[in-house]
C-alpha atoms as a PDB file:
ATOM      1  CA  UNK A   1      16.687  18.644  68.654  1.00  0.00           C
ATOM      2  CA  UNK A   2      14.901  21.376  69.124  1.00  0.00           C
ATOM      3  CA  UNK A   3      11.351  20.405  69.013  1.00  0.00           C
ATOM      4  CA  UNK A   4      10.846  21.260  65.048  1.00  0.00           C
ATOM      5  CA  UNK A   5      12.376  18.759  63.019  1.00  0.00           C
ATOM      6  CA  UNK A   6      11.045  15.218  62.916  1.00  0.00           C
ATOM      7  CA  UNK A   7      12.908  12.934  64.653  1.00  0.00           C
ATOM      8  CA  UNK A   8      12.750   9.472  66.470  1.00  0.00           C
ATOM      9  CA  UNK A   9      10.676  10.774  69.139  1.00  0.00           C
ATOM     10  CA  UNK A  10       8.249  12.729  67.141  1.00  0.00           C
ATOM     11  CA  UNK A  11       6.419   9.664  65.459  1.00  0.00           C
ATOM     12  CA  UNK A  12       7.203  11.220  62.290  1.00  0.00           C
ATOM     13  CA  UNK A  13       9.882  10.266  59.118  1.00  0.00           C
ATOM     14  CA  UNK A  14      11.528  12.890  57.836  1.00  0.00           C
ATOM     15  CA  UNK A  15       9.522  12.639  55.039  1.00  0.00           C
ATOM     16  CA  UNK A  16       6.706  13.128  57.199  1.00  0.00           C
ATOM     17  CA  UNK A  17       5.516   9.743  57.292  1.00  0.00           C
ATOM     18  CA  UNK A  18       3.862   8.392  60.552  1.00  0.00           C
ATOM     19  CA  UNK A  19       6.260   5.928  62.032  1.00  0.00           C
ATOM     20  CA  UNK A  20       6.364   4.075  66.007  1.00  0.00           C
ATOM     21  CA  UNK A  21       7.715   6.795  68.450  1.00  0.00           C
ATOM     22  CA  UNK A  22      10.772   5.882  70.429  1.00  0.00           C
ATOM     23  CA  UNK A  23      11.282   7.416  73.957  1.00  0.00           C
ATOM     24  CA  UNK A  24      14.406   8.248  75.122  1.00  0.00           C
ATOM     25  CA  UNK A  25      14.204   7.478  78.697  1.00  0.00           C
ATOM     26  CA  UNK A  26      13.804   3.506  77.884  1.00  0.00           C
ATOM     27  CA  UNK A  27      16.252   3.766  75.481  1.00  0.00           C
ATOM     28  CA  UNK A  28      19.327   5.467  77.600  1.00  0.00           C
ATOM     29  CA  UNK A  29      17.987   2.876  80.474  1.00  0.00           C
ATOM     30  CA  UNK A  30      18.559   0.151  78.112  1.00  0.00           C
ATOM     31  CA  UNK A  31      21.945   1.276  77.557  1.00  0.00           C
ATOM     32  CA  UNK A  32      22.765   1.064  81.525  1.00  0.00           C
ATOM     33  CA  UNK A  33      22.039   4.456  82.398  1.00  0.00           C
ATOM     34  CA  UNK A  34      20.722   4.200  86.089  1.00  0.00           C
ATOM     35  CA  UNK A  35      20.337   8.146  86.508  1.00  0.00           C
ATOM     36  CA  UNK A  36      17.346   9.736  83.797  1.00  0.00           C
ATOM     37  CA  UNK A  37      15.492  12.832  84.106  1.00  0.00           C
ATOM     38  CA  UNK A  38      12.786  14.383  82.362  1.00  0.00           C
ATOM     39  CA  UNK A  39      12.267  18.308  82.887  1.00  0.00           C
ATOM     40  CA  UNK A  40      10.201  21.181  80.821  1.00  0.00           C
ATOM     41  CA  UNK A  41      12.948  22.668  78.206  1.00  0.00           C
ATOM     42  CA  UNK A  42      11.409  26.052  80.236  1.00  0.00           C
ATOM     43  CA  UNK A  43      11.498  25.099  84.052  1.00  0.00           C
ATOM     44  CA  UNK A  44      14.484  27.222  84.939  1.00  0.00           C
ATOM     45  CA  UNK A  45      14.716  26.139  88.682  1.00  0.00           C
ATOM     46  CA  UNK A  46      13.738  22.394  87.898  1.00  0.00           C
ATOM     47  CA  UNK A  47      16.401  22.046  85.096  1.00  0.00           C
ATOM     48  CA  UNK A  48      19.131  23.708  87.787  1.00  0.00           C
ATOM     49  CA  UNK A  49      17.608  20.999  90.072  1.00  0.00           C
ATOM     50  CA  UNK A  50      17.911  18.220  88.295  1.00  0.00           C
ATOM     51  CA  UNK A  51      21.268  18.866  86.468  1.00  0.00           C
ATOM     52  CA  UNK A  52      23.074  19.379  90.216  1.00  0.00           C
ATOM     53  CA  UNK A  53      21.236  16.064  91.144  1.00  0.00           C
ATOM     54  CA  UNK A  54      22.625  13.983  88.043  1.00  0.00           C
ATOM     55  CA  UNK A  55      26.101  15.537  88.178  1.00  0.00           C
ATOM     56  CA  UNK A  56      26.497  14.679  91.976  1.00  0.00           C
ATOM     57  CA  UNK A  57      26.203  10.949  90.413  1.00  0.00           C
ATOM     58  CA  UNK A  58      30.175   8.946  89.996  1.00  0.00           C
ATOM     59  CA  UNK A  59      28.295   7.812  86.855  1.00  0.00           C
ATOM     60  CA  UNK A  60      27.389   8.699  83.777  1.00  0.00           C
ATOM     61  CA  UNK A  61      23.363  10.290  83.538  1.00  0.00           C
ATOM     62  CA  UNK A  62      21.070  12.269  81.251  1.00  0.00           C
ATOM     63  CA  UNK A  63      19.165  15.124  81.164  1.00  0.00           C
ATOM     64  CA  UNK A  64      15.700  15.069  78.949  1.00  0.00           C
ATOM     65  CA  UNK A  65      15.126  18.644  78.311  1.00  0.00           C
ATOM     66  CA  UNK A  66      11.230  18.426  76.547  1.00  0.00           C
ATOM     67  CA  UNK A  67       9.072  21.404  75.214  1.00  0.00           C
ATOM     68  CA  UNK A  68       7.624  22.075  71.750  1.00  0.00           C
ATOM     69  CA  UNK A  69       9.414  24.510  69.456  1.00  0.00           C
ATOM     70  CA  UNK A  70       7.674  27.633  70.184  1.00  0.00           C
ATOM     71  CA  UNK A  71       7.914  28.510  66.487  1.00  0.00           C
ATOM     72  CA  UNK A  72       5.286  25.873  65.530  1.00  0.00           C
ATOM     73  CA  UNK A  73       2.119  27.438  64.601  1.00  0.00           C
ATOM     74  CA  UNK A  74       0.155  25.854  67.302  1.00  0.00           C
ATOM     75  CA  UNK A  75       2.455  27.096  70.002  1.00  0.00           C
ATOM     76  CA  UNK A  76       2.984  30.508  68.150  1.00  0.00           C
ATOM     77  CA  UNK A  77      -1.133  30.969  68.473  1.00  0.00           C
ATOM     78  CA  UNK A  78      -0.407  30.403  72.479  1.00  0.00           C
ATOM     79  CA  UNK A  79       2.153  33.403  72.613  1.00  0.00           C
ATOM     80  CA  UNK A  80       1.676  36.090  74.904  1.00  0.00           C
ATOM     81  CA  UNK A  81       4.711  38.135  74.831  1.00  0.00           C
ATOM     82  CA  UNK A  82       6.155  39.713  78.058  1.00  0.00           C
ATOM     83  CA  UNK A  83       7.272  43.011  78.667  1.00  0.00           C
ATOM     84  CA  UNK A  84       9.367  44.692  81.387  1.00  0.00           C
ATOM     85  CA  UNK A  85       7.974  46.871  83.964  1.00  0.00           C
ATOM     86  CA  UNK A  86      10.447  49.813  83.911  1.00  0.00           C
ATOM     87  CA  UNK A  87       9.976  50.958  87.646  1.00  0.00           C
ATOM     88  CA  UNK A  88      11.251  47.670  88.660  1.00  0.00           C
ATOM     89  CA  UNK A  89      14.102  47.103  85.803  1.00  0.00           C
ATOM     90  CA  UNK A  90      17.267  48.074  87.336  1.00  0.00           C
ATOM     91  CA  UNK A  91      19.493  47.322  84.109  1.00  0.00           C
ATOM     92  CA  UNK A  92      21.292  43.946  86.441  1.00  0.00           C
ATOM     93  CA  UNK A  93      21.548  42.383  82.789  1.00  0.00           C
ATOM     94  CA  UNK A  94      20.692  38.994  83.925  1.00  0.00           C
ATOM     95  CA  UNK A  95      18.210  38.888  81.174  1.00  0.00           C
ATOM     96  CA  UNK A  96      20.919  39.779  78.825  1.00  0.00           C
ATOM     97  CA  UNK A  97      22.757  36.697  79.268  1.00  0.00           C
ATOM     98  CA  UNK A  98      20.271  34.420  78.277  1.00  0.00           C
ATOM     99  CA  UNK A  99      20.754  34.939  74.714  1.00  0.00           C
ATOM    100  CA  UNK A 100      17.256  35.830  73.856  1.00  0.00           C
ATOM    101  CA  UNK A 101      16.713  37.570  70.674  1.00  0.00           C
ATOM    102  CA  UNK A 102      13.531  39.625  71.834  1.00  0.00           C
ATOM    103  CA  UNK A 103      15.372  40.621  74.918  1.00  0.00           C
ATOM    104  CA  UNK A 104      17.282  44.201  73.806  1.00  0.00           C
ATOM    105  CA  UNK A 105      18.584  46.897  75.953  1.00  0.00           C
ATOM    106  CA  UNK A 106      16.958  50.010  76.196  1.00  0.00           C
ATOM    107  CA  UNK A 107      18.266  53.813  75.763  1.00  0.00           C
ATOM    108  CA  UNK A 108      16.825  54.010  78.952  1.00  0.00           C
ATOM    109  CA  UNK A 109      18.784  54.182  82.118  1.00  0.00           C
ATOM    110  CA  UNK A 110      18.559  52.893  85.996  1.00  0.00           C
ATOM    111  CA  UNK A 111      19.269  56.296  87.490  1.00  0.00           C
ATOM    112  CA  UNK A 112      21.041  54.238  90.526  1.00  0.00           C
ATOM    113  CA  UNK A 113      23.690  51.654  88.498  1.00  0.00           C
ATOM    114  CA  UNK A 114      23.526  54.072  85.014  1.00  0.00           C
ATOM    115  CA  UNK A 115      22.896  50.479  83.183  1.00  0.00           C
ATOM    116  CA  UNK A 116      20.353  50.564  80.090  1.00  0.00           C
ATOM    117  CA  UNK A 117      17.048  48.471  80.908  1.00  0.00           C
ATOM    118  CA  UNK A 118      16.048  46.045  79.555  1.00  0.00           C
ATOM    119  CA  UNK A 119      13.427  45.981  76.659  1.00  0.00           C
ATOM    120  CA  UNK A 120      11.351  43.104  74.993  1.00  0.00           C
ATOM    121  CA  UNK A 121      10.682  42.972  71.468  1.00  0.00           C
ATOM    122  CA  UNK A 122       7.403  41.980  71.487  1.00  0.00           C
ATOM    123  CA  UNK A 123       7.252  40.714  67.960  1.00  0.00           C
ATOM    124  CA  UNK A 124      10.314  38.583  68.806  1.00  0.00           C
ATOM    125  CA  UNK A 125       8.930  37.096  71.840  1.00  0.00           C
ATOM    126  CA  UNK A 126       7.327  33.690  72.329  1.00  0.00           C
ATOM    127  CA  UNK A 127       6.216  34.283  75.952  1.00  0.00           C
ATOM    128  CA  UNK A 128       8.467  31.328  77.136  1.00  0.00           C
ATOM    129  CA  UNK A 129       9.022  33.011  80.388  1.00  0.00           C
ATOM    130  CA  UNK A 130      12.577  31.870  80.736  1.00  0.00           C
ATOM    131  CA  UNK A 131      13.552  35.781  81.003  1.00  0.00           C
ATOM    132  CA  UNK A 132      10.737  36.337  83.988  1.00  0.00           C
ATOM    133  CA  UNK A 133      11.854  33.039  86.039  1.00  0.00           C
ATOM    134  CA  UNK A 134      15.829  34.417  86.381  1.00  0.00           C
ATOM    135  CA  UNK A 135      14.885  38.033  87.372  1.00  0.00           C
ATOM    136  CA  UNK A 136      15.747  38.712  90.244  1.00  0.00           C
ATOM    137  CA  UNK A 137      13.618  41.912  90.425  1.00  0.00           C
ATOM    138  CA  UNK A 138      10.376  40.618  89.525  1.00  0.00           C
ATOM    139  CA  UNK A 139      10.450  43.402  86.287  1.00  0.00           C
ATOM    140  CA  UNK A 140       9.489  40.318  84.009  1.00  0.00           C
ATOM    141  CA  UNK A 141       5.422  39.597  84.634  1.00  0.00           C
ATOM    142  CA  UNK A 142       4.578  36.196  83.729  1.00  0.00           C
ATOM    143  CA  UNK A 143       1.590  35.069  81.391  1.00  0.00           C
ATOM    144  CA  UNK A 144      -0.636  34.696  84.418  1.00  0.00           C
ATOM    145  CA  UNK A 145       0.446  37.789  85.756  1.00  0.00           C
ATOM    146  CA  UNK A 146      -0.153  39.679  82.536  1.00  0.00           C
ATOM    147  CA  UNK A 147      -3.192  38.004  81.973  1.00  0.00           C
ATOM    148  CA  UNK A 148      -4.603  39.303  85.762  1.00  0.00           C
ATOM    149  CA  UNK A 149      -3.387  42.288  85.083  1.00  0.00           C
ATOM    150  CA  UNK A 150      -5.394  42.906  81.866  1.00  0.00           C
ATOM    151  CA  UNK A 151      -8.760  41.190  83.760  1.00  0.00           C
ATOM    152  CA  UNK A 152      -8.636  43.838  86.406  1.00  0.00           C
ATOM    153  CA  UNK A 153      -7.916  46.732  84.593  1.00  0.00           C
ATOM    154  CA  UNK A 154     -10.638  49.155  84.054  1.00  0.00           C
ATOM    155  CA  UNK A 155     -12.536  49.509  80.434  1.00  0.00           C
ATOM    156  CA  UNK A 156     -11.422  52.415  78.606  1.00  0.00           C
ATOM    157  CA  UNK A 157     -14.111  54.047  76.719  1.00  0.00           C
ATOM    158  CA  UNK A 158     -13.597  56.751  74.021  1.00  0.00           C
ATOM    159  CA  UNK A 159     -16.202  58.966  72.101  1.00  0.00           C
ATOM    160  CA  UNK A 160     -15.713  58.931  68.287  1.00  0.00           C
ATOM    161  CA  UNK A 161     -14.293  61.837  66.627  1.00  0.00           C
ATOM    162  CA  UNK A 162     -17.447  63.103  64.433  1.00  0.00           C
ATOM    163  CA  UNK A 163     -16.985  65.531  61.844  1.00  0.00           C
ATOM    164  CA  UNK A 164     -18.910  68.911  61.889  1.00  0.00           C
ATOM    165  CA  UNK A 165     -21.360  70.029  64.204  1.00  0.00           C
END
């Protein structure tokens, strides 16, 4: 699931009907699954974590991957899209390969590698941050970093055009 549709662990019918929630981590237990973790759908390093810890079981495990579609409207009024910070882009394309539709590459090009940069669509993007945890270069702010970055930058005033004299 993705987060969007009802669904057993929602609470909700499909006809939108409020119903008991069932967890999943009980549930596989129940079924004699020893080996259960729970990790944010957007934790990049704690998904990796976890996944190498449950595959290095001889048994069978699961993986709870939980975060809120980011197309609902209370998580779209939370978005603060990202952007990439050219100087630092070097066109690696890691941020390619994650699949992203906001994520596009530039016509701009790393003088060094002659790859295209990477560009974010900022009407496309949902702020996840899954794009600014894998770069390597740190070209990918973060919300908090964005948000710090707007606090400290100086007001721009700027006199009205008037017309006549």
């Amino acid at each position: 699931m993705t987060g969007h549709q009802p669904n057993p662990g929602t609470g909700f019918t499909l006809q939108q009907q409020a119903t008991e929630v069932i967890e999943l981590e009980p549930l596989v237990r129940a079924l004699g699954i020893h080996h259960v973790a729970t990790i944010d759908a957007y934790d990049v390093d704690g998904l990796e974590n976890a996944y190498k810890d449950l595959m290095s079981h001889e048994e069978p495990a699961v993986l709870v991957a939980r975060r809120e579609c980011a197309l609902l409207p209370e998580a779209r009024r939370r978005w603060v899209p990202l952007h990439v910070v050219e100087e630092k882009c070097t066109g690696c394309g890691i941020c390619f390969r994650i699949g992203c539709p906001a994520i596009l590459k530039s016509e701009e090009m790393d003088e060094k590698s002659r790859k295209p940069l990477a560009l974010i669509d900022p009407a496309q993007c949902t702020g996840c941050e899954v794009c600014s945890q894998l770069c390597p270069h740190d070209a990918i702010p973060n919300r908090d970093q964005i948000r710090l970055a707007e606090e400290h930058q100086p007001a721009t005033f700027s006199t009205p055009v008037t017309g006549g004299s």
